[in-house]
N, C-alpha and C. Protein backbone atom coordinates (compact mmCIF):
# COMPACT_ATOMS: atom_id res chain seq x y z
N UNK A 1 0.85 -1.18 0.00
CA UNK A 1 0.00 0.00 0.00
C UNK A 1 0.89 1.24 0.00
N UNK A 2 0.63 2.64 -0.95
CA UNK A 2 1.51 3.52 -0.97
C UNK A 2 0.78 4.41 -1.00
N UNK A 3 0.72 5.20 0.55
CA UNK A 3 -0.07 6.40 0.37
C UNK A 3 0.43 7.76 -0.14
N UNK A 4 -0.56 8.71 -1.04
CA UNK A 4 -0.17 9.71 -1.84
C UNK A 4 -0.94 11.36 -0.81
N UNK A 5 -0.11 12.10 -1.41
CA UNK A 5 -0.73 13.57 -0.99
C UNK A 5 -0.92 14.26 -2.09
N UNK A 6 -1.82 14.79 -2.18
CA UNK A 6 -2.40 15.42 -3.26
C UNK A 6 -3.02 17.07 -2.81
N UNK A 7 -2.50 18.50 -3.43
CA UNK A 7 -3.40 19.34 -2.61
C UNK A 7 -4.59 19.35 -3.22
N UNK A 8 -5.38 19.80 -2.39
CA UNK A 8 -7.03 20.50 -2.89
C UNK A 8 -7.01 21.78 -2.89
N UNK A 9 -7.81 22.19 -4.54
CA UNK A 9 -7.97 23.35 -4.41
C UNK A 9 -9.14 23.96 -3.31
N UNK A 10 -8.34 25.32 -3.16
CA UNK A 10 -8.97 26.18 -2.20
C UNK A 10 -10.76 26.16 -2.00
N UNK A 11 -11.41 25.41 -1.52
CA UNK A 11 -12.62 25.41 -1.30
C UNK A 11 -13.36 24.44 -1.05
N UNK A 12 -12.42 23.46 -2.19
CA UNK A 12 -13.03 22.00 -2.94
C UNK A 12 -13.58 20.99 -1.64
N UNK A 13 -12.50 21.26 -0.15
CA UNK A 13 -13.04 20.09 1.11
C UNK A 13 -14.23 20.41 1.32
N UNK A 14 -14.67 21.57 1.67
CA UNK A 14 -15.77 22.43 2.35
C UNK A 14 -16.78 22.19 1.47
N UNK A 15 -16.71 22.15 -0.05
CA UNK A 15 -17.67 21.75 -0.93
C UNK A 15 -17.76 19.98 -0.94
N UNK A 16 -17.30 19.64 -1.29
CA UNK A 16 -17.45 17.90 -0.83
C UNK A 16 -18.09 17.55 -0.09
N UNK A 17 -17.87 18.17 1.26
CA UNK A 17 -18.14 18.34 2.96
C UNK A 17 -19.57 18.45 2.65
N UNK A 18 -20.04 19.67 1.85
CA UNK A 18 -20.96 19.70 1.90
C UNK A 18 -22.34 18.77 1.44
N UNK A 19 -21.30 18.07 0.06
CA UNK A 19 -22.60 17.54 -0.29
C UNK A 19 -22.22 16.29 -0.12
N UNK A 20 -22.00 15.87 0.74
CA UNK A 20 -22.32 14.48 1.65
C UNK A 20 -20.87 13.94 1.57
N UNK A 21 -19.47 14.45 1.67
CA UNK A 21 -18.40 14.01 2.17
C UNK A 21 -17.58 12.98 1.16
N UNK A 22 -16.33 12.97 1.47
CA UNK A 22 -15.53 12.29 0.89
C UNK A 22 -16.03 10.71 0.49
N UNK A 23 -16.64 9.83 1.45
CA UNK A 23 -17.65 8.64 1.45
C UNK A 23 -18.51 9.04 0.13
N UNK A 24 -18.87 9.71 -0.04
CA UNK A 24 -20.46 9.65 -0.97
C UNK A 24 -19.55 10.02 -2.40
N UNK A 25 -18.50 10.78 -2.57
CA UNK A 25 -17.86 11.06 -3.73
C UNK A 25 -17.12 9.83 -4.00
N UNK A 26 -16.57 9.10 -2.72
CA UNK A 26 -16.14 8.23 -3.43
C UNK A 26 -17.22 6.83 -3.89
N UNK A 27 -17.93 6.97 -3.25
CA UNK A 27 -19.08 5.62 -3.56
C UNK A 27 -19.75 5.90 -4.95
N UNK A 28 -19.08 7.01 -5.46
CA UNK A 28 -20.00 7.41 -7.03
C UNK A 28 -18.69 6.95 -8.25
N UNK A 29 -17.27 6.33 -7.43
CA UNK A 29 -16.49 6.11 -8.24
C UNK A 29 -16.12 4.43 -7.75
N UNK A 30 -15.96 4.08 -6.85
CA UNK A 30 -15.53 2.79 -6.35
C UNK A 30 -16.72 2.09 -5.75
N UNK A 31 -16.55 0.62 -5.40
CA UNK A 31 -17.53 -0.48 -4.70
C UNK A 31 -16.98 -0.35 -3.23
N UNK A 32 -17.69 -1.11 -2.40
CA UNK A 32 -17.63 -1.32 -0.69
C UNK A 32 -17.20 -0.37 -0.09
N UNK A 33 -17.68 1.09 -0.69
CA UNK A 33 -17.51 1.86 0.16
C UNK A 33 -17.91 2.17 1.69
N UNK A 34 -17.00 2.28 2.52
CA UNK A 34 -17.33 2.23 4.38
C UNK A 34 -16.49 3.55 4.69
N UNK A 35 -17.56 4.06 5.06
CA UNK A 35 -17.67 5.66 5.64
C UNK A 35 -16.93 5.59 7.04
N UNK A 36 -15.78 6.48 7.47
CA UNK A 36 -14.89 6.67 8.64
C UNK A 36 -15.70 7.51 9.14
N UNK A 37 -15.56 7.73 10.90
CA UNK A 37 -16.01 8.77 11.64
C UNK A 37 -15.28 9.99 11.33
N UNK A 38 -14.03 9.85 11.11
CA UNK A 38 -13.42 11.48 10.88
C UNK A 38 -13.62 11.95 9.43
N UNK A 39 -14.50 11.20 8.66
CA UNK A 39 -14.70 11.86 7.11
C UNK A 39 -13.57 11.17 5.79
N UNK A 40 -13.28 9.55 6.96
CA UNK A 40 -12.83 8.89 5.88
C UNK A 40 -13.32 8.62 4.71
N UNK A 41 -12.92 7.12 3.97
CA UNK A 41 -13.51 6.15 3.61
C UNK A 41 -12.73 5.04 3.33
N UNK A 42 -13.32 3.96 2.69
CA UNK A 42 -12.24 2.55 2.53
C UNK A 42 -13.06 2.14 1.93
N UNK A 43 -12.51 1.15 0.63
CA UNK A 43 -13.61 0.71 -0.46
C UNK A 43 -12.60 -0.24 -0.99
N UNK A 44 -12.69 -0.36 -2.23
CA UNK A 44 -12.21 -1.21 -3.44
C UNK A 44 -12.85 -0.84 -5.03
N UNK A 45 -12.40 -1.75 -5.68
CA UNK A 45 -12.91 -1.54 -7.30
C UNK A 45 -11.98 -2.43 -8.22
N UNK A 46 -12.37 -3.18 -8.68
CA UNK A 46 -11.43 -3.96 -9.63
C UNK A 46 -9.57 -4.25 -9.53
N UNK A 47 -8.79 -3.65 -10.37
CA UNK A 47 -7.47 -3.76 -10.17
C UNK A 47 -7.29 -3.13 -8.57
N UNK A 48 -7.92 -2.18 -7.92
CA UNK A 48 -7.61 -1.47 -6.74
C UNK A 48 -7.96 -2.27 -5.71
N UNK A 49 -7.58 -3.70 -4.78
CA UNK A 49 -8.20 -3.98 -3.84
C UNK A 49 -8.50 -3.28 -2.77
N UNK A 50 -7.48 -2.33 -2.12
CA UNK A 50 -7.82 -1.90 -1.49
C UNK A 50 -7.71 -0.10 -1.52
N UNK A 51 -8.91 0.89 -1.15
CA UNK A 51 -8.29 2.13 -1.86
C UNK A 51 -9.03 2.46 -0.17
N UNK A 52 -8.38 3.36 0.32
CA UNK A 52 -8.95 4.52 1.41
C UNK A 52 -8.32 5.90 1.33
N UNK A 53 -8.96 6.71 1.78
CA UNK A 53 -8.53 8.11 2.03
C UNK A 53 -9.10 8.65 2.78
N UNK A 54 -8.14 10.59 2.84
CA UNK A 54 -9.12 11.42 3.92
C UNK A 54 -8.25 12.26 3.51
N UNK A 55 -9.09 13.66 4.40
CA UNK A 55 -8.91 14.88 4.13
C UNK A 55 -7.55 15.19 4.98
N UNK A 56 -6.39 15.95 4.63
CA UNK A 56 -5.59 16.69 5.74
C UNK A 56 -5.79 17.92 5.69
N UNK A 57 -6.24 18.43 6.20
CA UNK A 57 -6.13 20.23 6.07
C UNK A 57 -6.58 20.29 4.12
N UNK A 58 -5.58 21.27 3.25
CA UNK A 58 -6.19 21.43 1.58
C UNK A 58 -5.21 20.32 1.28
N UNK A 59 -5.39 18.97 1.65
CA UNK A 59 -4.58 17.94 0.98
C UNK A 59 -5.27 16.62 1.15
N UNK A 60 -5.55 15.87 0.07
CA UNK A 60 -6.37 14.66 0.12
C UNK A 60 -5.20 13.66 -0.01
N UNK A 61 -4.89 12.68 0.81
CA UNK A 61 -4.29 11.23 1.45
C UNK A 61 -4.76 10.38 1.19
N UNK A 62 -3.82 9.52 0.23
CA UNK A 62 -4.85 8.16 -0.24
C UNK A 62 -3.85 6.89 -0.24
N UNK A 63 -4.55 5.79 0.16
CA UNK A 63 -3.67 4.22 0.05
C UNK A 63 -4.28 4.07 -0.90
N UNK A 64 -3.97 3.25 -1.60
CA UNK A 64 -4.12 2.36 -2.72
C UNK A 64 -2.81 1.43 -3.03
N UNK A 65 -3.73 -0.25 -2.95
CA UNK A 65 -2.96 -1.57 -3.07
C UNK A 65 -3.81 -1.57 -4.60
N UNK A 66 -3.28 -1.82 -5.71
CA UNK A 66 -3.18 -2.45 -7.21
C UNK A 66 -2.75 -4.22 -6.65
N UNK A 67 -4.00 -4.70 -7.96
CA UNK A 67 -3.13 -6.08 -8.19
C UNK A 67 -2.80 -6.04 -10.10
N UNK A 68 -1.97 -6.72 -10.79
CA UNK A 68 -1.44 -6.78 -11.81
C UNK A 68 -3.18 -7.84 -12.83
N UNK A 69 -3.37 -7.16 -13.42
CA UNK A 69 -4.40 -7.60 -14.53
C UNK A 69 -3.71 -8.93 -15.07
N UNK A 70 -4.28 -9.69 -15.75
CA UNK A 70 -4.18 -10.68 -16.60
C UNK A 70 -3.65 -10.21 -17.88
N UNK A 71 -2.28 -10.07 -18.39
CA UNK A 71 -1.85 -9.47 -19.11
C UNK A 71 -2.56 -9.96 -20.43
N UNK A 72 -2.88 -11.45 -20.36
CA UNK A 72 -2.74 -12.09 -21.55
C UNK A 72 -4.45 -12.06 -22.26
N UNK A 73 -5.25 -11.32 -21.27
CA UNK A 73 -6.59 -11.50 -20.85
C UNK A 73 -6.73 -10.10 -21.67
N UNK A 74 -7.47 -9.47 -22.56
CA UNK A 74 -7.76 -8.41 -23.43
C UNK A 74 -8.62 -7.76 -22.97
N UNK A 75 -10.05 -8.88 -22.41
CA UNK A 75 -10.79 -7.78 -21.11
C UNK A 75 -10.56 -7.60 -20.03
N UNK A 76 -9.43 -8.51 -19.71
CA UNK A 76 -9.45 -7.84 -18.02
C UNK A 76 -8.44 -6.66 -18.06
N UNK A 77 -7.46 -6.62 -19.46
CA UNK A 77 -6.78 -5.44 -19.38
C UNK A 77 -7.50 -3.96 -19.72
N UNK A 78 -8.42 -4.24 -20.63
CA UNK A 78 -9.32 -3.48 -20.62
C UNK A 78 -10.65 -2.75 -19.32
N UNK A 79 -10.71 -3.89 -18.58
CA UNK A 79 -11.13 -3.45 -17.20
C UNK A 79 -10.13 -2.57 -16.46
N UNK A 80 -8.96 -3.44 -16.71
CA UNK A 80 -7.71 -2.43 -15.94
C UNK A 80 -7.74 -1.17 -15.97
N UNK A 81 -8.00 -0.86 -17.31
CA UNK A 81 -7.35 0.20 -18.29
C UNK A 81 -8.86 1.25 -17.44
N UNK A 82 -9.98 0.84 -17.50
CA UNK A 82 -11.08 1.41 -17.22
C UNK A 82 -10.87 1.70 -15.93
N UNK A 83 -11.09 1.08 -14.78
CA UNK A 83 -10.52 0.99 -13.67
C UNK A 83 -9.02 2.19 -12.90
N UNK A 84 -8.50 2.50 -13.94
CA UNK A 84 -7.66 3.61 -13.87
C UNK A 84 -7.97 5.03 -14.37
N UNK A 85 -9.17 4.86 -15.39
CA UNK A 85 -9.99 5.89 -15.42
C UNK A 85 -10.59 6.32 -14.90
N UNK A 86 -11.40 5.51 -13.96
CA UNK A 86 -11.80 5.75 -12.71
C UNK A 86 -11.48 6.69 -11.42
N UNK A 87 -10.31 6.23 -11.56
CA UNK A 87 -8.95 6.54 -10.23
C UNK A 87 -8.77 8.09 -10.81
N UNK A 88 -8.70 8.05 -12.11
CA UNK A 88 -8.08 9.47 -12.17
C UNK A 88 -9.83 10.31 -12.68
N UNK A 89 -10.43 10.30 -12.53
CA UNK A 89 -11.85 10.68 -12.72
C UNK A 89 -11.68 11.43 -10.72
N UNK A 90 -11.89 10.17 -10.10
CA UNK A 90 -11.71 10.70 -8.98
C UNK A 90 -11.28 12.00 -8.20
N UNK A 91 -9.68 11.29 -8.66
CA UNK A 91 -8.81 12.38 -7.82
C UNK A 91 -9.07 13.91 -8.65
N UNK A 92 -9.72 13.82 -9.73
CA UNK A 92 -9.90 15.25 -10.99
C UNK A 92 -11.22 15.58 -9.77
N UNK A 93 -12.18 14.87 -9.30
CA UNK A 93 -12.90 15.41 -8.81
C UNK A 93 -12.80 15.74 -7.62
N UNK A 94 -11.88 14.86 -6.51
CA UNK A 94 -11.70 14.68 -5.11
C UNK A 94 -10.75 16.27 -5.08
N UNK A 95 -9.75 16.42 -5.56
CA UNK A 95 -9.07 17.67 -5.61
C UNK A 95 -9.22 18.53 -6.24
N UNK A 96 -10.00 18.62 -7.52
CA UNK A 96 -10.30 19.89 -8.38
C UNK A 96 -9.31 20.17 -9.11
N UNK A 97 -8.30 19.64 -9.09
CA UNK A 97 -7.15 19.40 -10.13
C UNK A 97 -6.89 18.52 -11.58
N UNK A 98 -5.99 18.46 -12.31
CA UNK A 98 -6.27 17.53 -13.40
C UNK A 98 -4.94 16.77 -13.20
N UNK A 99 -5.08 16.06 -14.03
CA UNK A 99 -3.55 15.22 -13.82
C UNK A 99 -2.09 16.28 -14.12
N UNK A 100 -2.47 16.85 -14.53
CA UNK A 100 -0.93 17.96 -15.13
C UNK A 100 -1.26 18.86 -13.71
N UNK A 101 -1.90 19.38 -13.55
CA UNK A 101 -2.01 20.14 -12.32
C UNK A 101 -2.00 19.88 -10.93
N UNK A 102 -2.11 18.18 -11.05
CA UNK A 102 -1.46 17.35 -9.87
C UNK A 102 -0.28 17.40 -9.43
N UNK A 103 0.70 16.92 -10.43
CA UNK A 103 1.62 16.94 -11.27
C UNK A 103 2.56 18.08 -11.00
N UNK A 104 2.26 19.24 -11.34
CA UNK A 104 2.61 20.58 -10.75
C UNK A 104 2.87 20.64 -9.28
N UNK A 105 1.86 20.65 -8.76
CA UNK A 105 1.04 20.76 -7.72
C UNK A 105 2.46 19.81 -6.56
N UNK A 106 2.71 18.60 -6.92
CA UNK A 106 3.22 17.61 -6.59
C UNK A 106 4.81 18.47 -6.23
N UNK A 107 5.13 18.42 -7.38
CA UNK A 107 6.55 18.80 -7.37
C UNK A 107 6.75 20.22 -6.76
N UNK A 108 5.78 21.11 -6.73
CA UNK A 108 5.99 22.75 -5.83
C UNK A 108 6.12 21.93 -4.63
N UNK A 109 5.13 20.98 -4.09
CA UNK A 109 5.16 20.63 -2.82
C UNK A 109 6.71 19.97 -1.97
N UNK A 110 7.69 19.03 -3.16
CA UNK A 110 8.62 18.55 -3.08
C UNK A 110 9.65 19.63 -2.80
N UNK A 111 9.28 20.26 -3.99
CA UNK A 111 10.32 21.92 -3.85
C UNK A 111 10.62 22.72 -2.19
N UNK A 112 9.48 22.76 -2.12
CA UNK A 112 9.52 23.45 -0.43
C UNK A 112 10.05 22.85 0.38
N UNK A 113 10.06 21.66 0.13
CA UNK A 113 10.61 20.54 1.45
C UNK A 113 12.13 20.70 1.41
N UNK A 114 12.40 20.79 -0.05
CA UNK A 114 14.19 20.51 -0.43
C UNK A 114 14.80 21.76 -0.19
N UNK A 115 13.75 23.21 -0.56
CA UNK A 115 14.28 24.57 0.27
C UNK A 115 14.79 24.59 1.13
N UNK A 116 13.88 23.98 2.03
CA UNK A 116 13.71 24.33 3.57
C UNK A 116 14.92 23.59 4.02
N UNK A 117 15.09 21.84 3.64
CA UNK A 117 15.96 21.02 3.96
C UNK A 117 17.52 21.97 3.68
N UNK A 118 17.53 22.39 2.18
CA UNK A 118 18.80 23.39 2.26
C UNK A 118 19.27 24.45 3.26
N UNK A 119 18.42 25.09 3.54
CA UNK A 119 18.23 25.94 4.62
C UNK A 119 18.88 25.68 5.37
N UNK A 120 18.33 24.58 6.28
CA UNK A 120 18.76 24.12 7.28
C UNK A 120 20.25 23.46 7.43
N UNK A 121 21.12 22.96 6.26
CA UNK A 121 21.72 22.58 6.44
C UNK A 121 22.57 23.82 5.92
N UNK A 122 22.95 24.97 5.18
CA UNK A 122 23.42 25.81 4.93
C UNK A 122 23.47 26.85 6.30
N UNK A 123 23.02 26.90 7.20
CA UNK A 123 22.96 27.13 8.54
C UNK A 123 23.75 26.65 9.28
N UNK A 124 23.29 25.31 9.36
CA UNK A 124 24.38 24.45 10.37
C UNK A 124 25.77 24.85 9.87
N UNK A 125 25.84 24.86 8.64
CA UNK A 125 27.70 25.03 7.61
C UNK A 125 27.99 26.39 8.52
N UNK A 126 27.15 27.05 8.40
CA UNK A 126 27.40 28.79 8.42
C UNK A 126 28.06 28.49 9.92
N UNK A 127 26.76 28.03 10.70
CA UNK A 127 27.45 28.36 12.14
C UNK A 127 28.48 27.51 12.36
N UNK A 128 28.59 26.32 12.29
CA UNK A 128 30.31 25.99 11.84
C UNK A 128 30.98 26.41 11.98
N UNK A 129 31.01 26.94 10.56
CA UNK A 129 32.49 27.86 10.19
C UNK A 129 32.63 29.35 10.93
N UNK A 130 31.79 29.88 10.93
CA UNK A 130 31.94 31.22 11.83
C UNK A 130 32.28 31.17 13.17
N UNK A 131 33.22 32.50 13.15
CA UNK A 131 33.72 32.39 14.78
C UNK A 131 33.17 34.03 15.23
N UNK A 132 32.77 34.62 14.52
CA UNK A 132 32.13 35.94 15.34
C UNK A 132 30.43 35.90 15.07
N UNK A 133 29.91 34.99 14.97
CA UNK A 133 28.33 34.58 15.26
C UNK A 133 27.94 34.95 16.69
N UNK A 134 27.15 35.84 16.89
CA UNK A 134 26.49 35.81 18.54
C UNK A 134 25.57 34.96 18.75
N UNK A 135 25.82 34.35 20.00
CA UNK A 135 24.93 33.78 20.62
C UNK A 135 23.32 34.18 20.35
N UNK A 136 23.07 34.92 20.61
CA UNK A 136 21.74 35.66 20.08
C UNK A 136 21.04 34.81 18.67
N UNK A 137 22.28 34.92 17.86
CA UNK A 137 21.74 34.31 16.48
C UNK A 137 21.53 33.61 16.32
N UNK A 138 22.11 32.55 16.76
CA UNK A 138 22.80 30.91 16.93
C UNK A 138 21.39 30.16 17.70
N UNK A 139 21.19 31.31 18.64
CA UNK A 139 20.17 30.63 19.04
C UNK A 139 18.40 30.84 18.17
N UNK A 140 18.41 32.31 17.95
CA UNK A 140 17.24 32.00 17.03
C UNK A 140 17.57 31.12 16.04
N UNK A 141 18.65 30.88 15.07
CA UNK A 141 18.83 30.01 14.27
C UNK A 141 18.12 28.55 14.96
N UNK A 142 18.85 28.26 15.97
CA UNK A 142 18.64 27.09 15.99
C UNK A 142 16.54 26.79 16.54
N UNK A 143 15.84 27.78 16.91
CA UNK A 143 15.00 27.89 17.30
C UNK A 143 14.11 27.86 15.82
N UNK A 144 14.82 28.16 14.77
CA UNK A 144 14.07 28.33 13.55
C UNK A 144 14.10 26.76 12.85
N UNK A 145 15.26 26.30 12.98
CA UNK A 145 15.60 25.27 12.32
C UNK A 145 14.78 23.84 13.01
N UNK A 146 14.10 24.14 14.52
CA UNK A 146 13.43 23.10 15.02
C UNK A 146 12.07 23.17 14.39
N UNK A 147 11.59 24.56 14.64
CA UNK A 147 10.69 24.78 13.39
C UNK A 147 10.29 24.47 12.67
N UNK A 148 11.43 24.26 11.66
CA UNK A 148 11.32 23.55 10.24
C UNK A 148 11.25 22.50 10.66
N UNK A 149 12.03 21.55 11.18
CA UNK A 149 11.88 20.10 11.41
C UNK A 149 10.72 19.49 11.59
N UNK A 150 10.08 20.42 12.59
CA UNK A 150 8.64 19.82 13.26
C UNK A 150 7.94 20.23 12.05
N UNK A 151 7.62 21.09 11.18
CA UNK A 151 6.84 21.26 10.25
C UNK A 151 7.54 20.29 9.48
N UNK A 152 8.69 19.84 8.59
CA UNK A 152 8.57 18.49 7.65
C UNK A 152 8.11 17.66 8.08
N UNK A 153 8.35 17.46 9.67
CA UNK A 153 7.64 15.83 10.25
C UNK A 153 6.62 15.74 10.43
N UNK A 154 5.55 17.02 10.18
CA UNK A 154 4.00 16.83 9.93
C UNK A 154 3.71 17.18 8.67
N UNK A 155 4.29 17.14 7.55
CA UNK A 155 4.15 17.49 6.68
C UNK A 155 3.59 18.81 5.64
N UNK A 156 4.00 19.86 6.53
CA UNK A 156 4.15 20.67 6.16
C UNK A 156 5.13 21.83 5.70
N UNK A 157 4.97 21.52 4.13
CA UNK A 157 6.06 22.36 3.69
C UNK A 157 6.13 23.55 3.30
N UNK A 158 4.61 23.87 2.83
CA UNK A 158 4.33 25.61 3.18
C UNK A 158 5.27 26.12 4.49
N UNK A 159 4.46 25.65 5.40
CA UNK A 159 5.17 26.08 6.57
C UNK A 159 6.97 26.52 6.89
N UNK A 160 6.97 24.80 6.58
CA UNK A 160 8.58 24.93 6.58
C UNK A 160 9.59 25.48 5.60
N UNK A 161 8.93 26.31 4.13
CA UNK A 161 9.36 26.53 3.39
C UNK A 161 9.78 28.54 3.64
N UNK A 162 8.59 28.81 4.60
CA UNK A 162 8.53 29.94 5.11
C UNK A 162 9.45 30.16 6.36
N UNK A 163 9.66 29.26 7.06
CA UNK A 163 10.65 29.53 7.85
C UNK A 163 12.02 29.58 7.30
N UNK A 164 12.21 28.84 6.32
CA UNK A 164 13.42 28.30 5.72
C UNK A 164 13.86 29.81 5.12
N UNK A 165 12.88 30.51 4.68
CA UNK A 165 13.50 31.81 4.80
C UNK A 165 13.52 33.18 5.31
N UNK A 166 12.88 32.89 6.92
CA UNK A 166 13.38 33.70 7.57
C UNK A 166 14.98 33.34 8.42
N UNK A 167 15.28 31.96 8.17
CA UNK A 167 16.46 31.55 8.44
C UNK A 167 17.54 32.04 7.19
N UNK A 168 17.03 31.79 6.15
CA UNK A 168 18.18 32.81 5.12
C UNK A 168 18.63 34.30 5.67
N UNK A 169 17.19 34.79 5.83
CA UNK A 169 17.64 35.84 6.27
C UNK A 169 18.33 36.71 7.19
N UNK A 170 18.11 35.45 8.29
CA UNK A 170 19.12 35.85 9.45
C UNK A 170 20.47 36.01 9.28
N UNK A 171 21.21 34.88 8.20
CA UNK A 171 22.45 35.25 7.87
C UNK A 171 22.60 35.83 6.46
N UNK A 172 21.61 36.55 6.07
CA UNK A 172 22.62 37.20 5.07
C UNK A 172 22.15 39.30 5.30
């Protein structure tokens, strides 16, 4: 199982939300759909045995286990093939995005993380090597740089992408 993050555009949870939740959007695309108390769901559909998701904040979280079609089988690859239309029908509707704008979407998100990660380690170099750094700095530095940490380890890279440069800015 390999779960994905995907953002949602600005509105799209609150609209979902509204008209009967992540469960009911997905029961209009997949089978055995079972509705979570926090606004999950968990289902299936052909090649997908097992698919669940949920909302994080403007970011939709999804498992999905694939099994491999019958290569040699013309309709079941064709089910496959359908079955992935599906999936991406979905997520076009679950996020309000398209596949290229996923896509986008995906890699800004990667971007911020690898900022921030630079950041942080272009810091550590700095204070290193410097021998007239004040204490003062060293320590907001390092107060910034926990910051960041705790925001990558919840996955937030907005966040941590914004700190990452008020930490530039401290040293330059």
């Amino acid at each position: 199982m390999v779960m994905e993050r995907f953002d949602v555009r600005r509105g799209k949870v609150k609209q979902i939300e509204e008209e009967g939740g992540l469960s009911t959007l997905a029961g209009s695309f997949f089978d055995n759909i079972e509705a979570g108390k926090d606004g999950s769901f968990s289902g299936s559909h052909g090649i997908m045995t097992s698919i669940s998701g949920r909302f994080e904040g403007n970011a939709l979280i999804v498992d999905v286990t694939n099994v491999a079609p019958n290569f040699e089988d013309p309709d079941a690859m064709k089910a496959a093939m359908d079955d992935r239309k599906r999936w991406t029908a979905f997520l076009d509707e679950a996020t309000g995005y398209n596949s290229k704008q996923r896509g986008d979407k995906a890699k800004e998100w990667a971007k911020k993380a690898s900022k921030a990660k630079s950041a942080v380690s272009s810091a550590r170099h700095f204070m290193a090597m410097s021998e007239s750094l004040g204490q003062d700095k060293k320590d907001k530095a390092e107060e910034l740089i926990a910051e960041i940490e705790e925001a990558l380890g919840s996955n937030e890279n907005t966040k941590a992408a914004g700190r990452a440069e008020k930490l530039n800015k401290l040293f330059n």
